[in-house]
N, C-alpha and C. Protein backbone atom coordinates (compact mmCIF):
# COMPACT_ATOMS: atom_id res chain seq x y z
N UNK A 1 -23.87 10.12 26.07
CA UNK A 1 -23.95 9.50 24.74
C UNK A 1 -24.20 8.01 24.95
N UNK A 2 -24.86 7.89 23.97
CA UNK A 2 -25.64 6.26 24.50
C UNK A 2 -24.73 5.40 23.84
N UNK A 3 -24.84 3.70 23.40
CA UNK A 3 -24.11 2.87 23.20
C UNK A 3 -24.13 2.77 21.84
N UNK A 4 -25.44 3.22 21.40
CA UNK A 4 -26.24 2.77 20.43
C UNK A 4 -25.35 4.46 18.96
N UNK A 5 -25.83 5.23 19.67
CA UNK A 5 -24.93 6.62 19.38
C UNK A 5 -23.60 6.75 18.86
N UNK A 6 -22.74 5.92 19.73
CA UNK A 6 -21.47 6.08 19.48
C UNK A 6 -20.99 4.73 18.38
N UNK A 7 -21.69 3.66 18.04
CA UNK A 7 -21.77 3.32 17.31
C UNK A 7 -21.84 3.62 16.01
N UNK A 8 -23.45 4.16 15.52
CA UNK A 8 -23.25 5.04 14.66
C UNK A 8 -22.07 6.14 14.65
N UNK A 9 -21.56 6.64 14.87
CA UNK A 9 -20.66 7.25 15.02
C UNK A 9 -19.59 7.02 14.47
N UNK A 10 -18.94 5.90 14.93
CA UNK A 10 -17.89 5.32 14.46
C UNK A 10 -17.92 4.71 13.17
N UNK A 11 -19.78 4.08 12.68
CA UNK A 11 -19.40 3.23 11.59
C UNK A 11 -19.81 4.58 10.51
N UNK A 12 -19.85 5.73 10.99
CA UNK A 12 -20.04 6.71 9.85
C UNK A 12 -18.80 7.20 9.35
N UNK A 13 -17.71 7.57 10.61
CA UNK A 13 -16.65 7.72 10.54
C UNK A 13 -15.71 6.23 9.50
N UNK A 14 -16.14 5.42 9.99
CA UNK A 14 -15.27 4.46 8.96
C UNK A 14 -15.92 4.35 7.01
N UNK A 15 -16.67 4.91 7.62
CA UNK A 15 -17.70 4.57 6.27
C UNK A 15 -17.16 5.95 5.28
N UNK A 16 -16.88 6.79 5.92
CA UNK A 16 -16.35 8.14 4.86
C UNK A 16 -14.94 8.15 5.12
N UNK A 17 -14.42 8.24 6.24
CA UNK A 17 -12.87 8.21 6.04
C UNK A 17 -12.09 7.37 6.35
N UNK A 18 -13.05 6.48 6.71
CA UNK A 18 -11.72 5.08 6.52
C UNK A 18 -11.76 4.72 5.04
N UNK A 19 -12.64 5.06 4.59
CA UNK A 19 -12.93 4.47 3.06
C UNK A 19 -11.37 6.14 2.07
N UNK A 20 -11.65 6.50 2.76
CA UNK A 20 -10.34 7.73 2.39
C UNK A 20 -9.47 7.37 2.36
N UNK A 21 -8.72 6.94 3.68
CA UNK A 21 -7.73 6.81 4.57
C UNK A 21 -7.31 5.17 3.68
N UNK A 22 -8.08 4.53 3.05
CA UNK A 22 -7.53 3.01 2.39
C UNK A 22 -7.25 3.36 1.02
N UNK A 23 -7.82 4.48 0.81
CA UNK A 23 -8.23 4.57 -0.74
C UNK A 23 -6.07 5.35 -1.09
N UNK A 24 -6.06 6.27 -0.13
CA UNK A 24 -4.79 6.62 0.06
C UNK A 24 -3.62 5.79 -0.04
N UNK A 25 -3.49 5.02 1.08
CA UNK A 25 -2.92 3.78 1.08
C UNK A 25 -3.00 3.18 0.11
N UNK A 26 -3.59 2.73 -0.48
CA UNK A 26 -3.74 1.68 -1.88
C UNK A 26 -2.95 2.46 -3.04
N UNK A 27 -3.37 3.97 -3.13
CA UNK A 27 -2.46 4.08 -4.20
C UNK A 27 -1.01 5.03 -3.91
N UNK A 28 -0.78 5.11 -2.61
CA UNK A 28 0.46 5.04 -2.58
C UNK A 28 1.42 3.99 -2.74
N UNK A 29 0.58 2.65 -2.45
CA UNK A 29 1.37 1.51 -2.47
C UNK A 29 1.50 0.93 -3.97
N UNK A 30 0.52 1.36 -4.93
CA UNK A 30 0.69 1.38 -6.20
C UNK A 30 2.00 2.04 -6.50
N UNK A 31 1.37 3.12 -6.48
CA UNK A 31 2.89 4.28 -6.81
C UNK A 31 4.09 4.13 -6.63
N UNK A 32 4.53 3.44 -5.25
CA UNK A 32 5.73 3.66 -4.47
C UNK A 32 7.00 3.01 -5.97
N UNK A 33 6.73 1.89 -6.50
CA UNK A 33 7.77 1.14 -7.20
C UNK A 33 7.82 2.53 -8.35
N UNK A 34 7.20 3.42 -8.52
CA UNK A 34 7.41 4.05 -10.10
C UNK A 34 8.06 5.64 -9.22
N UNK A 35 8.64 5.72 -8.28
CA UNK A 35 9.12 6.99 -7.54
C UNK A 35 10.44 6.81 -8.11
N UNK A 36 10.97 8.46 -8.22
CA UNK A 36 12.55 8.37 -8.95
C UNK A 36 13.56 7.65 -9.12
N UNK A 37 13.55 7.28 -7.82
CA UNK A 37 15.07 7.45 -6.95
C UNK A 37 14.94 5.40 -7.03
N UNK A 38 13.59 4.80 -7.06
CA UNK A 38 13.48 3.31 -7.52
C UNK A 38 14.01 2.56 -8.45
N UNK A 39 14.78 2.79 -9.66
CA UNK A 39 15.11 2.34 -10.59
C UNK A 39 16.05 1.11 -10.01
N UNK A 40 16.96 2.15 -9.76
CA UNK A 40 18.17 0.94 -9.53
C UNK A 40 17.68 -0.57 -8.73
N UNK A 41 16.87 0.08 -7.57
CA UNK A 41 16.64 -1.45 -6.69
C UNK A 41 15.73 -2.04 -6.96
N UNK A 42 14.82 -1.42 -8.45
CA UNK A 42 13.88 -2.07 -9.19
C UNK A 42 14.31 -3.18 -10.05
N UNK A 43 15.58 -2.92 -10.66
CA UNK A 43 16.70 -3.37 -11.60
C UNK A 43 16.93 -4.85 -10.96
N UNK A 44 17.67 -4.30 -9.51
CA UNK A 44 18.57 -5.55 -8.85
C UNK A 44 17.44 -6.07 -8.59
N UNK A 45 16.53 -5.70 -7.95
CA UNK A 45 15.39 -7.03 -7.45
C UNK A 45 15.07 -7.87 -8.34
N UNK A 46 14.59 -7.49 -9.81
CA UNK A 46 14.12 -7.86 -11.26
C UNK A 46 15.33 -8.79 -11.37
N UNK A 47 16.52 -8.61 -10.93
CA UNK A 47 17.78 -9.84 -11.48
C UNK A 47 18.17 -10.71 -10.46
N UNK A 48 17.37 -10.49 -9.65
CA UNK A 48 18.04 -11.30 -8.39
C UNK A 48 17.76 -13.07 -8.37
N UNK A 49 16.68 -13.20 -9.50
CA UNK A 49 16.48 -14.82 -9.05
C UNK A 49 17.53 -15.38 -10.54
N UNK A 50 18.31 -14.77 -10.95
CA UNK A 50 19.48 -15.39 -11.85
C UNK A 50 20.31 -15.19 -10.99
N UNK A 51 20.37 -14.13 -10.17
CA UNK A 51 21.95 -14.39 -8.83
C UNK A 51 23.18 -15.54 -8.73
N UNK A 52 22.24 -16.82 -8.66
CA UNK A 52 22.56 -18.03 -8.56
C UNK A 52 22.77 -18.93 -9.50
N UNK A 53 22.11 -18.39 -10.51
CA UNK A 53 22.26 -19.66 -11.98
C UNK A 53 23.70 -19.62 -12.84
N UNK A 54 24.01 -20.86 -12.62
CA UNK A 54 25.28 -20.87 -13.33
C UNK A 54 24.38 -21.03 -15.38
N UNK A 55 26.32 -20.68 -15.67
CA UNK A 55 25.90 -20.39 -16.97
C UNK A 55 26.81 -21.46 -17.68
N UNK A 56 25.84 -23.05 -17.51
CA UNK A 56 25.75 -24.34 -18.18
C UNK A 56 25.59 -24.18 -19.36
């Protein structure tokens, strides 16, 4: 297999399933904050920058 060969090769492979393989990723990483079991540490994170504020 030549140099030239395995090139193509690879950028065909990235070109169909890396384009998969991101497309995946992206919307799992969408998703992840709206999964069941997230609420609560959705909650505390959402309150965490009053943590510190006094109540002047």
């Amino acid at each position: 297999m030549s140099t030239h060969s395995t090139y193509d090769m690879l950028r065909h492979l990235a070109d169909s399933w890396g384009l998969v393989v991101m497309t995946g990723i992206f919307l799992g990483l969408c998703l992840w904050p709206f999964r069941p079991g997230a609420k609560p540490l959705n909650r505390e994170v959402a309150n965490s920058i009053f943590k510190d504020e006094d109540d002047v």
